[in-house]
C-alpha atoms as a PDB file:
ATOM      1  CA  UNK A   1    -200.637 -66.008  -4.300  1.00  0.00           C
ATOM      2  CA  UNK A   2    -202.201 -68.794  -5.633  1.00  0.00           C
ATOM      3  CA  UNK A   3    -201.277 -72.242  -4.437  1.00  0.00           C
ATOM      4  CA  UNK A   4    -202.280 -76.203  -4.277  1.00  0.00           C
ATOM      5  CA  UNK A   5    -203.105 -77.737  -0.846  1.00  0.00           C
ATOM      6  CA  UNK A   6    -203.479 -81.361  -0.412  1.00  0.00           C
ATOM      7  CA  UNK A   7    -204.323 -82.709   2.221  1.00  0.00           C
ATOM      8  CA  UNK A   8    -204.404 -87.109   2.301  1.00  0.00           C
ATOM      9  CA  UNK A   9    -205.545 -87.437   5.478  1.00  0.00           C
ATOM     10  CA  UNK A  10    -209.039 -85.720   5.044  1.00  0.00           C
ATOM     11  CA  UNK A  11    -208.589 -86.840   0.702  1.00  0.00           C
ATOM     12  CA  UNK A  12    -208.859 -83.314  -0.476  1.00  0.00           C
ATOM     13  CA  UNK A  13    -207.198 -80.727  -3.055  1.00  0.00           C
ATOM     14  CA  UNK A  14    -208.006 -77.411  -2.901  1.00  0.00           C
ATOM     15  CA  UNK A  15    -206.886 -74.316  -4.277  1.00  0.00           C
ATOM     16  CA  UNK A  16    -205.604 -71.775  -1.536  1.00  0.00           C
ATOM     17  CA  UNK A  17    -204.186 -68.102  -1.055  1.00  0.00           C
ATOM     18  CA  UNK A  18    -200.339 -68.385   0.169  1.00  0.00           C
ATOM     19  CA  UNK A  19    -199.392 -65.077   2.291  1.00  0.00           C
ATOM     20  CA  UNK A  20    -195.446 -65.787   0.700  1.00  0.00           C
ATOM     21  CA  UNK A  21    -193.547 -66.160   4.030  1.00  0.00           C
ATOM     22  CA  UNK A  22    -191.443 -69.521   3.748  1.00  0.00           C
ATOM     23  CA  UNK A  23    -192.441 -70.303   7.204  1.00  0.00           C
ATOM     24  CA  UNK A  24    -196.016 -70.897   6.709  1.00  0.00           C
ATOM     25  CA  UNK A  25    -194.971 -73.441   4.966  1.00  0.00           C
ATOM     26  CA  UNK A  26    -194.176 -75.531   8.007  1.00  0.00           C
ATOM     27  CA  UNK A  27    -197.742 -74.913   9.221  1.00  0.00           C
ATOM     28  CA  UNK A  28    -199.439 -75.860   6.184  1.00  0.00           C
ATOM     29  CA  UNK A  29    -197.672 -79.638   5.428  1.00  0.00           C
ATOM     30  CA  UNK A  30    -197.652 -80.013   9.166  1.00  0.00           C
ATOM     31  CA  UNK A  31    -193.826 -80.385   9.067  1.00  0.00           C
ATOM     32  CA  UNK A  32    -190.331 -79.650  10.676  1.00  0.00           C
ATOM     33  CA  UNK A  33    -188.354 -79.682   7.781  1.00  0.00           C
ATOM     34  CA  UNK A  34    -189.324 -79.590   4.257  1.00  0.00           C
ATOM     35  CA  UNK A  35    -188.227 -80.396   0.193  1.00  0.00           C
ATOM     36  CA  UNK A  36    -189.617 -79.229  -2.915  1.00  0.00           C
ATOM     37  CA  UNK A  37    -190.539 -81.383  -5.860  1.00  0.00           C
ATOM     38  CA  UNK A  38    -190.196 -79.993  -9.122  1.00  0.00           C
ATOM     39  CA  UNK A  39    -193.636 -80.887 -11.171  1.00  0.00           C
ATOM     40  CA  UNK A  40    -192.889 -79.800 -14.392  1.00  0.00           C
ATOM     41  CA  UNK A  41    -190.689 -77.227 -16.823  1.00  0.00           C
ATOM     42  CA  UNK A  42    -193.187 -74.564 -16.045  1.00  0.00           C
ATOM     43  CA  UNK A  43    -191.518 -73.994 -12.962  1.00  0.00           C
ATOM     44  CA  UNK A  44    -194.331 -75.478 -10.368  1.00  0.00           C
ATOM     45  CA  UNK A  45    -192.830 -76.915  -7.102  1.00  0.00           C
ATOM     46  CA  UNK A  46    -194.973 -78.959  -4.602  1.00  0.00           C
ATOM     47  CA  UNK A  47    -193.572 -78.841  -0.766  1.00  0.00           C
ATOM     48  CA  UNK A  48    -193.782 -81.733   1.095  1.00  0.00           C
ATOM     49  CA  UNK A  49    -192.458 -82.924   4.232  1.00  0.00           C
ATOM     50  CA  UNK A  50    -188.744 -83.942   3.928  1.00  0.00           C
ATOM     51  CA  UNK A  51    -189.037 -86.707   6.480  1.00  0.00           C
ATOM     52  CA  UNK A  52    -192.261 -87.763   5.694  1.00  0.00           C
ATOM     53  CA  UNK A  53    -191.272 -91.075   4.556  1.00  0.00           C
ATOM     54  CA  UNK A  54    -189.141 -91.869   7.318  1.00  0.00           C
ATOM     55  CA  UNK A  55    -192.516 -91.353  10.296  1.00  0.00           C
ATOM     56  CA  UNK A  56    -193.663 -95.024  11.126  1.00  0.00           C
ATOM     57  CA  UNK A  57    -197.256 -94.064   9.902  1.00  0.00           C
ATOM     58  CA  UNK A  58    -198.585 -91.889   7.257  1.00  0.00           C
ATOM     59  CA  UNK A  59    -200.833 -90.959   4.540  1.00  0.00           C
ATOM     60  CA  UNK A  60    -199.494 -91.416   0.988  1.00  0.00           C
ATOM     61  CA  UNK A  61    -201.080 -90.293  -2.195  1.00  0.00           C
ATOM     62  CA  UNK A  62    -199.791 -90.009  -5.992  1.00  0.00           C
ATOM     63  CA  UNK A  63    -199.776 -86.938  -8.484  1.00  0.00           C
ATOM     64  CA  UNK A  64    -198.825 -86.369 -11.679  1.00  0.00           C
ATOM     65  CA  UNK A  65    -194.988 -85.105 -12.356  1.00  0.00           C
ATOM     66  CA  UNK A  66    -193.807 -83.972 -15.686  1.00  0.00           C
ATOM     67  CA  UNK A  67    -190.868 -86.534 -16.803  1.00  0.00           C
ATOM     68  CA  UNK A  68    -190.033 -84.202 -19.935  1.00  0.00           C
ATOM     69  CA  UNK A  69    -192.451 -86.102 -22.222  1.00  0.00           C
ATOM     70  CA  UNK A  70    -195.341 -87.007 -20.432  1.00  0.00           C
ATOM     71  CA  UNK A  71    -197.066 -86.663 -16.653  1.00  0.00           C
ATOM     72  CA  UNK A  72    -196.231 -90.105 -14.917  1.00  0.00           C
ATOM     73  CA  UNK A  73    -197.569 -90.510 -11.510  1.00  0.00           C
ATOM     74  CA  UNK A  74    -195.251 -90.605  -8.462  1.00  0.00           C
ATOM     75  CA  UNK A  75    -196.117 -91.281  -4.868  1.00  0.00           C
ATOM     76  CA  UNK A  76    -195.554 -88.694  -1.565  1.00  0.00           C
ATOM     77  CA  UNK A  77    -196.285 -89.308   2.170  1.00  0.00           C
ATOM     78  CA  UNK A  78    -198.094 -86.271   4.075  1.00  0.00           C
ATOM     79  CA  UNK A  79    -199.591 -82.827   3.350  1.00  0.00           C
ATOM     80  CA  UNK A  80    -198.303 -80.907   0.334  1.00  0.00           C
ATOM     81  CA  UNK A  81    -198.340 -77.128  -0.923  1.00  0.00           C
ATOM     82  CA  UNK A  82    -197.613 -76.862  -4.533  1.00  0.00           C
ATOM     83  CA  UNK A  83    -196.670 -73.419  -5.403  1.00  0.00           C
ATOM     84  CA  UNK A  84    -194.973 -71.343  -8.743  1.00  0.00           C
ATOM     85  CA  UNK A  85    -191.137 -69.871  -8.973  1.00  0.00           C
ATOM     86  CA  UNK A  86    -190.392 -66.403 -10.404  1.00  0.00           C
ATOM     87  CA  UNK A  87    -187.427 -66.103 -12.424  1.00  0.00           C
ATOM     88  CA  UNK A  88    -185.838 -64.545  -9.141  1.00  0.00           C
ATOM     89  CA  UNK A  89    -186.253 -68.221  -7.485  1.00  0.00           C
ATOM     90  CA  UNK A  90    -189.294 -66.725  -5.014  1.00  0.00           C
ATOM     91  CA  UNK A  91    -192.303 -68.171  -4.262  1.00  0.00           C
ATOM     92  CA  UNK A  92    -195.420 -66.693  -7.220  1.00  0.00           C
ATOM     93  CA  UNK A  93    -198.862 -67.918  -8.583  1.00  0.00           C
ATOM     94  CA  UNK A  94    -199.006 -71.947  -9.607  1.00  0.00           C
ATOM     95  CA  UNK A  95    -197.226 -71.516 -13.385  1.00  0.00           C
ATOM     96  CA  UNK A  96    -198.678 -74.370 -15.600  1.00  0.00           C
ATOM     97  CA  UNK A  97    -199.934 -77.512 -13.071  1.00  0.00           C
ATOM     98  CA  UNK A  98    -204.086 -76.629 -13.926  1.00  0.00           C
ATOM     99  CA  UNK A  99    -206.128 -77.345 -10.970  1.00  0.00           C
ATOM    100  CA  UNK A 100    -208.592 -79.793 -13.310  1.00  0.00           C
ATOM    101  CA  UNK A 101    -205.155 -82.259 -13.809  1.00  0.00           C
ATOM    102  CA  UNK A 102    -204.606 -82.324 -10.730  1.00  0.00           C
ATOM    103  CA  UNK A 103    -208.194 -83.147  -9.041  1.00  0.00           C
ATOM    104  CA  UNK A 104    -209.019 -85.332 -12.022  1.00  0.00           C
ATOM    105  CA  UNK A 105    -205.058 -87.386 -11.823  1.00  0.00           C
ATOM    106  CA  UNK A 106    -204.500 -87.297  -7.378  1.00  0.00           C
ATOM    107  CA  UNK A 107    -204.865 -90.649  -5.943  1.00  0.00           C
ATOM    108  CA  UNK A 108    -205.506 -91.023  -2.190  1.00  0.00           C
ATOM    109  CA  UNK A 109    -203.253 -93.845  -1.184  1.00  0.00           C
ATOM    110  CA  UNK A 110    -204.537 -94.056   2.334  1.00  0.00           C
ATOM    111  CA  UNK A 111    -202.072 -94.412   5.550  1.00  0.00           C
ATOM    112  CA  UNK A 112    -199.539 -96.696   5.857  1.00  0.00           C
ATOM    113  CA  UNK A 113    -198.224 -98.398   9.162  1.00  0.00           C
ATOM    114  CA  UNK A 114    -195.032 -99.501   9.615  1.00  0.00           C
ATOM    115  CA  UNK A 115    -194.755-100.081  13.354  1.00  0.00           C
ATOM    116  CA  UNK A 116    -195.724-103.950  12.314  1.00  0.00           C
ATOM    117  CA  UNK A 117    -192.383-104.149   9.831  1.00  0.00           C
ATOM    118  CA  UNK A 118    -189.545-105.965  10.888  1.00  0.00           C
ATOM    119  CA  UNK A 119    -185.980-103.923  11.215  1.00  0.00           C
END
């Protein structure tokens, strides 16, 4: 199926084929556990890592999100896989994010370090 991969480390999007097993998933974002973001009404979720904010360094980048009136940018740490939903809740085909928004609207934050903070 058609899916989304970004990847901030290298600074790429790229459209990919998803085999549809929920564990590849893992492999993809490079993660142990995972969340999905809901992008927009069409029913397009992007997986990310669910404790990627919490790893002292990573790479952050922004994408457009659907707020109900308008795409507003919101900031992620790691890899991502942005994938559609079928009305039975499975993984399908990328619904209504195009490819050109996305490319044209990602922002490559770069990493951040936060071994230097103070607790």
């Amino acid at each position: 199926m058609k899916a989304y991969y970004i990847d901030p480390i290298l600074k790429f999007v790229a459209e990919v084929n998803f085999e549809g097993d929920y564990k590849e998933i893992y492999k993809w974002i490079d993660a142990t556990t995972f969340d999905v973001v809901n992008l927009n009404s069409y029913g397009d979720g992007m997986y990310i890592d669910d404790e990627g904010l919490l790893k002292q360094s990573n790479y952050f980048f922004e994408v457009p999100v659907w707020n109900g009136e308008e795409y507003v940018q919101q900031m992620y740490a790691g890899k991502a896989l942005i994938l559609g939903v079928d009305s039975n809740g499975d993984s399908d085909d990328v619904k209504g994010l195009k490819f050109a928004l996305l490319q044209d609207r990602i922002k490559f934050l770069g990493e951040k370090d936060y071994s230097m903070m103070v607790v």
